[in-house]
Protein backbone atom coordinates (compact mmCIF):
# COMPACT_ATOMS: atom_id res chain seq x y z
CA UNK A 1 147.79 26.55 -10.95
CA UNK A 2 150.98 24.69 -10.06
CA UNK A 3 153.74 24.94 -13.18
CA UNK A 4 154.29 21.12 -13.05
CA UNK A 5 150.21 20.13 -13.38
CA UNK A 6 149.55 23.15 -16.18
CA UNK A 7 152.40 21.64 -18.39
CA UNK A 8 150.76 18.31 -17.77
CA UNK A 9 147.31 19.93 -18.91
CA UNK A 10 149.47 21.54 -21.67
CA UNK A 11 151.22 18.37 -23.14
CA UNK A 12 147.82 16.41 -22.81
CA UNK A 13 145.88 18.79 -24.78
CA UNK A 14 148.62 18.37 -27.30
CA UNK A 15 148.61 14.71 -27.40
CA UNK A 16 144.88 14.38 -27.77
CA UNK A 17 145.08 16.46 -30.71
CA UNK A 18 147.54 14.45 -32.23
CA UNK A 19 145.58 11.16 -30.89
CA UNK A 20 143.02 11.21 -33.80
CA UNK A 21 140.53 9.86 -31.45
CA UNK A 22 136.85 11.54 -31.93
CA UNK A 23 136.73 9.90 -28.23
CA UNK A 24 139.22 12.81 -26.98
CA UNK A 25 136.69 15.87 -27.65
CA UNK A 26 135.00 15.57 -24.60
CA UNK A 27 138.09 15.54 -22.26
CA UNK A 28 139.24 18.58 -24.59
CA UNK A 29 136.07 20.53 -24.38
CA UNK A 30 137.00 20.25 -20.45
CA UNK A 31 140.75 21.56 -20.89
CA UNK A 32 138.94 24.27 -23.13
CA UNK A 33 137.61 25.69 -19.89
CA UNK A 34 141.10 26.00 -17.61
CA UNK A 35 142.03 28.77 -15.68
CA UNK A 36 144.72 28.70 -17.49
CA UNK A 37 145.11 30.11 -20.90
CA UNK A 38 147.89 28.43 -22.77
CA UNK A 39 146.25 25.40 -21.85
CA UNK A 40 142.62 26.87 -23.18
CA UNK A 41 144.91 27.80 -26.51
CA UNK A 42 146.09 24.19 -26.97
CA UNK A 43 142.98 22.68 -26.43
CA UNK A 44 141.25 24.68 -28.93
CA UNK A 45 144.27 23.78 -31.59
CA UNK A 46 143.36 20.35 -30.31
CA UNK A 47 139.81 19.88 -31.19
CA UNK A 48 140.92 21.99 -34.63
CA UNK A 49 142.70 18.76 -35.91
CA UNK A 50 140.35 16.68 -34.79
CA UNK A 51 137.96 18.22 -37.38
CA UNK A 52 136.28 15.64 -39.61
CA UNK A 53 136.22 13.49 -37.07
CA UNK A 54 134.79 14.48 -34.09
CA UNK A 55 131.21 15.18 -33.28
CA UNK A 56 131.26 18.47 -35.53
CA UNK A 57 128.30 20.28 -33.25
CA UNK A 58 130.22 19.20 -29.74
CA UNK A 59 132.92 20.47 -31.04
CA UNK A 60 131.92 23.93 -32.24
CA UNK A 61 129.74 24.12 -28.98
CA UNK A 62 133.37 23.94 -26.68
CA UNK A 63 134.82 26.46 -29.15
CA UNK A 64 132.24 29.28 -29.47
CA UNK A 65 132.87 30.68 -26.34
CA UNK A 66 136.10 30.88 -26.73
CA UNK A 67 135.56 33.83 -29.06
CA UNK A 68 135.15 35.92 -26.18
CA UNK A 69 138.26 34.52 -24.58
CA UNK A 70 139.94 36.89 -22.36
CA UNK A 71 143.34 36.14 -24.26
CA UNK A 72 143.82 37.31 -27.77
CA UNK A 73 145.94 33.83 -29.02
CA UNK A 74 143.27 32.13 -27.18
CA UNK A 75 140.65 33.73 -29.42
CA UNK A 76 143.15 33.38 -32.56
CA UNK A 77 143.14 29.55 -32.47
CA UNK A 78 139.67 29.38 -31.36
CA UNK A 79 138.73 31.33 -35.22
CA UNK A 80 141.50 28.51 -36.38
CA UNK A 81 139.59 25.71 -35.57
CA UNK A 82 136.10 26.86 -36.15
CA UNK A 83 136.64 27.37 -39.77
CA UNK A 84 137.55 24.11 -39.94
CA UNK A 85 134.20 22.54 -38.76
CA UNK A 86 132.83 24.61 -41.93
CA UNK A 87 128.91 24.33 -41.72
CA UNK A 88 128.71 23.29 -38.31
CA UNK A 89 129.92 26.32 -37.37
CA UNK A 90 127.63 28.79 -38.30
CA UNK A 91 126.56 29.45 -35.41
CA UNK A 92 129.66 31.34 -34.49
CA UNK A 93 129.25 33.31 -37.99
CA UNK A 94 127.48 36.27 -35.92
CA UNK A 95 130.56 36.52 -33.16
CA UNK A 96 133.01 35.84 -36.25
CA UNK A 97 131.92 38.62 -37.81
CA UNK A 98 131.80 40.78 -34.91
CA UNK A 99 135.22 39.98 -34.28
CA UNK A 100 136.53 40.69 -38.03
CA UNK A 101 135.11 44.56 -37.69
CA UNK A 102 135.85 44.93 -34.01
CA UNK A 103 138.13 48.54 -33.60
CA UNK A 104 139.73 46.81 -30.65
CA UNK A 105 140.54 43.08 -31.81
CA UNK A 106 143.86 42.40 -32.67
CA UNK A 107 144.76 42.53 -36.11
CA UNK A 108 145.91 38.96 -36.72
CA UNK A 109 142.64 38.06 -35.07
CA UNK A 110 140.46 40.61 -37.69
CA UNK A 111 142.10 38.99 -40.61
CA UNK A 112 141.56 35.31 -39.46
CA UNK A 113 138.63 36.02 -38.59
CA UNK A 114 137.67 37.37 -41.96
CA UNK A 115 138.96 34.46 -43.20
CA UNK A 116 136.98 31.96 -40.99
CA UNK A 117 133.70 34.09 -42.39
CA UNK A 118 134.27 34.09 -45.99
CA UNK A 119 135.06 29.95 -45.97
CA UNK A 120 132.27 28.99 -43.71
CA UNK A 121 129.42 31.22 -45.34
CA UNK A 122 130.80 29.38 -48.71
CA UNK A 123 130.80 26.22 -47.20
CA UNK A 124 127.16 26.94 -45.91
CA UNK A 125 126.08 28.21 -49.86
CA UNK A 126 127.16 24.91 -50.99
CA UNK A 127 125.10 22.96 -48.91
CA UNK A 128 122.17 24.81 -48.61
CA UNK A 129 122.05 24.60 -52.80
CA UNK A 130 121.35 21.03 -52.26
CA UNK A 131 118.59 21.83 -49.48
CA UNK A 132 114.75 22.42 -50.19
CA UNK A 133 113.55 25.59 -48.74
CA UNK A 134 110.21 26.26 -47.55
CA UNK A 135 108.58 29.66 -46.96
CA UNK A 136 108.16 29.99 -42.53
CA UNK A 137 104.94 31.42 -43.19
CA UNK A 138 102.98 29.85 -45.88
CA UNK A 139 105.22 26.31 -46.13
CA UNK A 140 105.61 26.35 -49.77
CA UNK A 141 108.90 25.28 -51.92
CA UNK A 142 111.32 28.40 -52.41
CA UNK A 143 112.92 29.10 -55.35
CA UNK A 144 116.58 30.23 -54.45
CA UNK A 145 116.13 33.61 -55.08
CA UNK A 146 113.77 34.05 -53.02
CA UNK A 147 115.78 31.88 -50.38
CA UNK A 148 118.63 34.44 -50.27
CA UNK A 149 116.78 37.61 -50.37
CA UNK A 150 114.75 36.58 -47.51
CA UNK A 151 117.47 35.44 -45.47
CA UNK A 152 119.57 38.28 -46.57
CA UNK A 153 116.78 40.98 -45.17
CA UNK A 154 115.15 38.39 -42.34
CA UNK A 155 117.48 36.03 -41.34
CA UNK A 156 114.25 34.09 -42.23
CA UNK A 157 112.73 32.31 -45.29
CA UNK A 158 109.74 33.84 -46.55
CA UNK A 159 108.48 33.21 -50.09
CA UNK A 160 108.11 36.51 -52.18
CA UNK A 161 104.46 37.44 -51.40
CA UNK A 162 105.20 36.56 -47.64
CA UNK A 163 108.02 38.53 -48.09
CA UNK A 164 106.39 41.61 -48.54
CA UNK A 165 103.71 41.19 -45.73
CA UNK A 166 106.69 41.10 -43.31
CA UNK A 167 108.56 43.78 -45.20
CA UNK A 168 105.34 46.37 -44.48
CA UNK A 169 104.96 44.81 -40.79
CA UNK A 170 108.63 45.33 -40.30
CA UNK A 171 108.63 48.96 -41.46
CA UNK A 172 105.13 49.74 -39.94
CA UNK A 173 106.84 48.79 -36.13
CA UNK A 174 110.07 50.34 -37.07
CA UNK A 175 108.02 53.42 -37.50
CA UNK A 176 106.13 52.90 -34.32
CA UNK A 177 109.62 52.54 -32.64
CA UNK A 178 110.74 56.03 -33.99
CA UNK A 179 107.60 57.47 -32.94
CA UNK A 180 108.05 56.29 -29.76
CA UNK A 181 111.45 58.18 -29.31
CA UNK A 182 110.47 61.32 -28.01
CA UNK A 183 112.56 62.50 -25.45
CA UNK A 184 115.76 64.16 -26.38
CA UNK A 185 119.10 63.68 -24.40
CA UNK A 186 121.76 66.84 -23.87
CA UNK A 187 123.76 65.57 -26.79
CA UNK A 188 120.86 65.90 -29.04
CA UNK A 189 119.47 61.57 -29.01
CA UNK A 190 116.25 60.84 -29.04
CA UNK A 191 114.91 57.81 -26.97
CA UNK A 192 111.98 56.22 -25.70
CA UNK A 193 112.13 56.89 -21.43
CA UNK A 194 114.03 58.82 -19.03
CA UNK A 195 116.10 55.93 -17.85
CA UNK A 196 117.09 55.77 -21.44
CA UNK A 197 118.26 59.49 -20.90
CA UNK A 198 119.76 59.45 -17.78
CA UNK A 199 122.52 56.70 -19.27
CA UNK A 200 122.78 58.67 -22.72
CA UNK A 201 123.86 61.46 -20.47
CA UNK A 202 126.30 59.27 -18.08
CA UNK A 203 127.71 58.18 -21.14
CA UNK A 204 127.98 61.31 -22.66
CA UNK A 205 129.58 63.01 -19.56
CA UNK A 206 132.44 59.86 -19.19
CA UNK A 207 133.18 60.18 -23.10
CA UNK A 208 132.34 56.53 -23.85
CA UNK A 209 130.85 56.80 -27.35
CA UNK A 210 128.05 54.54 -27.50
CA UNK A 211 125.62 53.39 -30.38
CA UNK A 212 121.47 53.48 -29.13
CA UNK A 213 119.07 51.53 -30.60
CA UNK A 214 120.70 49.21 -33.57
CA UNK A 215 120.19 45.75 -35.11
CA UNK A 216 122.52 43.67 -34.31
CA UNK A 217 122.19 39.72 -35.27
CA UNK A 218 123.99 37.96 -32.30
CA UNK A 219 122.20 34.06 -32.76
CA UNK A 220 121.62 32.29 -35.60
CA UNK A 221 117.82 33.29 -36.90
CA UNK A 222 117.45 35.84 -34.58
CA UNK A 223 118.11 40.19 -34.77
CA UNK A 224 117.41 41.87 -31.63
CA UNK A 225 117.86 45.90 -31.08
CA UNK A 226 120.08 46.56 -27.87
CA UNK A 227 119.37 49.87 -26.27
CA UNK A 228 122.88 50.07 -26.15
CA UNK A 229 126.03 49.13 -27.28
CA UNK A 230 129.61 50.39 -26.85
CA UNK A 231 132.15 49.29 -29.42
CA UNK A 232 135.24 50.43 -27.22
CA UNK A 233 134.06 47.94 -24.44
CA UNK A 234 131.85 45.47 -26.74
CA UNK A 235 128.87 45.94 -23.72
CA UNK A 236 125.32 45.84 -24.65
CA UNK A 237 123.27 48.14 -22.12
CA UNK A 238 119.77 46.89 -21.72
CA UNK A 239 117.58 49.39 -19.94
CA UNK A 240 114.57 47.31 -18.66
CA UNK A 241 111.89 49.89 -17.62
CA UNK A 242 108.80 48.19 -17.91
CA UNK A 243 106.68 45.65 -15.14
CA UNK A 244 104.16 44.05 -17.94
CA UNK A 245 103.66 40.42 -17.97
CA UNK A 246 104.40 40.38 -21.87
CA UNK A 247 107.60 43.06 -21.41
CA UNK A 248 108.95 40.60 -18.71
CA UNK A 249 108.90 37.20 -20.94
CA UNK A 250 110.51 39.44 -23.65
CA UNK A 251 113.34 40.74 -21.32
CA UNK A 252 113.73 37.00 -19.86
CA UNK A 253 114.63 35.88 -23.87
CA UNK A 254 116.80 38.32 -24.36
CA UNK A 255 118.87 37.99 -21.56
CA UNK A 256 118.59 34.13 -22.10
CA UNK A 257 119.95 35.27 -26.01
CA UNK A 258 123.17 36.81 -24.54
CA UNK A 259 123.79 34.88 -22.25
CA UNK A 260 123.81 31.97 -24.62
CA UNK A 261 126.20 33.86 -27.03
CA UNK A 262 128.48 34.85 -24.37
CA UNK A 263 127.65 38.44 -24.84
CA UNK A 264 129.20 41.27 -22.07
CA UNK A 265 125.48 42.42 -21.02
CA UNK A 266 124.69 45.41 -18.62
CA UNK A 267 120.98 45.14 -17.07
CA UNK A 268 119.49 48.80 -15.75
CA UNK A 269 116.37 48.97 -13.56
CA UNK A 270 114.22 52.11 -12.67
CA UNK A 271 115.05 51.71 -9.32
CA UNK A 272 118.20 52.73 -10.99
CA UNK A 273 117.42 55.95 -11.61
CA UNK A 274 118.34 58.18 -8.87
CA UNK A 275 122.17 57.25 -9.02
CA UNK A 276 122.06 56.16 -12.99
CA UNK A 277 125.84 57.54 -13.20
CA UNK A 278 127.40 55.27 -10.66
CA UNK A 279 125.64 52.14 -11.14
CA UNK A 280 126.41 52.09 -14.70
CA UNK A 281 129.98 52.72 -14.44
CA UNK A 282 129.82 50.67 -11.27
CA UNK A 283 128.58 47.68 -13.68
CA UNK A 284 130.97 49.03 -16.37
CA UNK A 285 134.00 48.70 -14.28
CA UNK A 286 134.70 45.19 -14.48
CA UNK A 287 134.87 45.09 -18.63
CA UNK A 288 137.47 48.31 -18.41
């Protein structure tokens, strides 16, 4: 971009933050999406001060992919102005927190971060104290014990005798799951396929550590297990190695999950299996 037009885009991402005009978010939700990343920076300082009085969900909408910014300040005043839209922007908890453990975030960005976390989850307590609660299976009233554990284990509300019929359908599949694990890669993992093994094994042999099969929560009321993930990179690895009608709408809502969450996602095939090693780091390549 020309210097003279990106210090235009610069000083007009300033002045609508200054403006105090709710009517300004949309323009800044545009600037939000430069090339450019100073002027991605300002515009997400922007629609920080126009907190309280822009459209609080349009706002935290523009920002939330900013988490995964390619520039660290970018990311910094993204954090900034998302804790300012308090409950609005839970959505972003998930990323937030991702971000606040993350080995390879910046420091400044961990702490904020952190910071952005801890206000918005209390900002979230606060209102939900005033909310009635009702149980997702049964519909009735919850008492708000039974409110937090449920969330707290399900991401979910479930009443306490609900509670428990998930609880034993929850460890009766994770069982399954485990059971289903039973072929062993060279550096002693056990997963479900070959495919599975083929990219423990690539992984092994590049020396990318890698975590298999983990909970992770990455959208608001949802946990889904990733085959794979690799903290140095932040990459899931999905292997999809099955042709079922049910397995495919499955596969087709996950995706749609990180996509929508701006998640670095690697898709592996079957067809992949006869040059597993170079197609992974093939795919890898352009998060190094």
């Amino acid at each position: 971009m020309d210097k003279k037009l990106e210090q235009q885009f610069r000083q007009r991402a300033v002045d609508l933050g200054n403006s105090g005009d709710p009517a300004a978010l949309p323009e800044l939700a545009n600037l939000a999406r430069s090339p450019v990343a100073n002027v991605r920076r300002l515009a997400a300082s922007a629609m920080g001060k126009l907190a309280g009085l822009a459209d609080a969900d349009e706002a935290v909408a523009a920002l939330h992919p900013l988490l995964s910014d390619t520039h660290p300040q970018v990311r910094q005043y993204a954090v900034r102005a998302l804790k300012l839209y308090g409950v609005a922007a839970r959505p972003a908890l998930p990323d937030l927190r991702d971000m606040a453990a993350s080995p390879v975030e910046k420091d400044y960005n961990q702490r904020d971060a952190a910071l952005a976390v801890e206000y918005i989850t209390e900002a979230v307590r606060i209102a939900e104290e005033q909310v009635v609660h009702l149980c997702k299976r049964c519909g009735v009233r919850l008492a708000p014990d039974e409110y937090v554990r449920s969330r707290k284990a399900f991401q979910r509300p479930f009443c306490d005798h609900c509670f428990d019929e998930v609880f034993l359908e929850r460890r009766n599949y994770e069982i399954k799951v485990e059971l289903q694990k039973n072929i062993r890669a060279k550096d002693g993992t056990w997963v479900q396929s070959d495919g599975e093994r083929l990219i423990c094994e690539a992984l092994k042999a590049e020396g990318i550590r890698y975590r298999y099969d983990e909970r992770f929560r990455i959208l608001d009321g949802y946990a889904i297990r990733p085959d794979f993930y690799l903290p140095e990179f932040d990459v899931y690895i999905e292997y999809w190695g099955m042709e079922t009608a049910d397995y495919k709408i499955g596969m087709l809502k996950k995706q749609q999950l990180y996509q929508q969450q701006g998640k670095r996602l690697i898709s592996l095939y079957p067809a992949d299996k006869q040059v597993m090693r170079t197609r992974l780091l093939e795919k890898l390549r352009q998060y190094r």
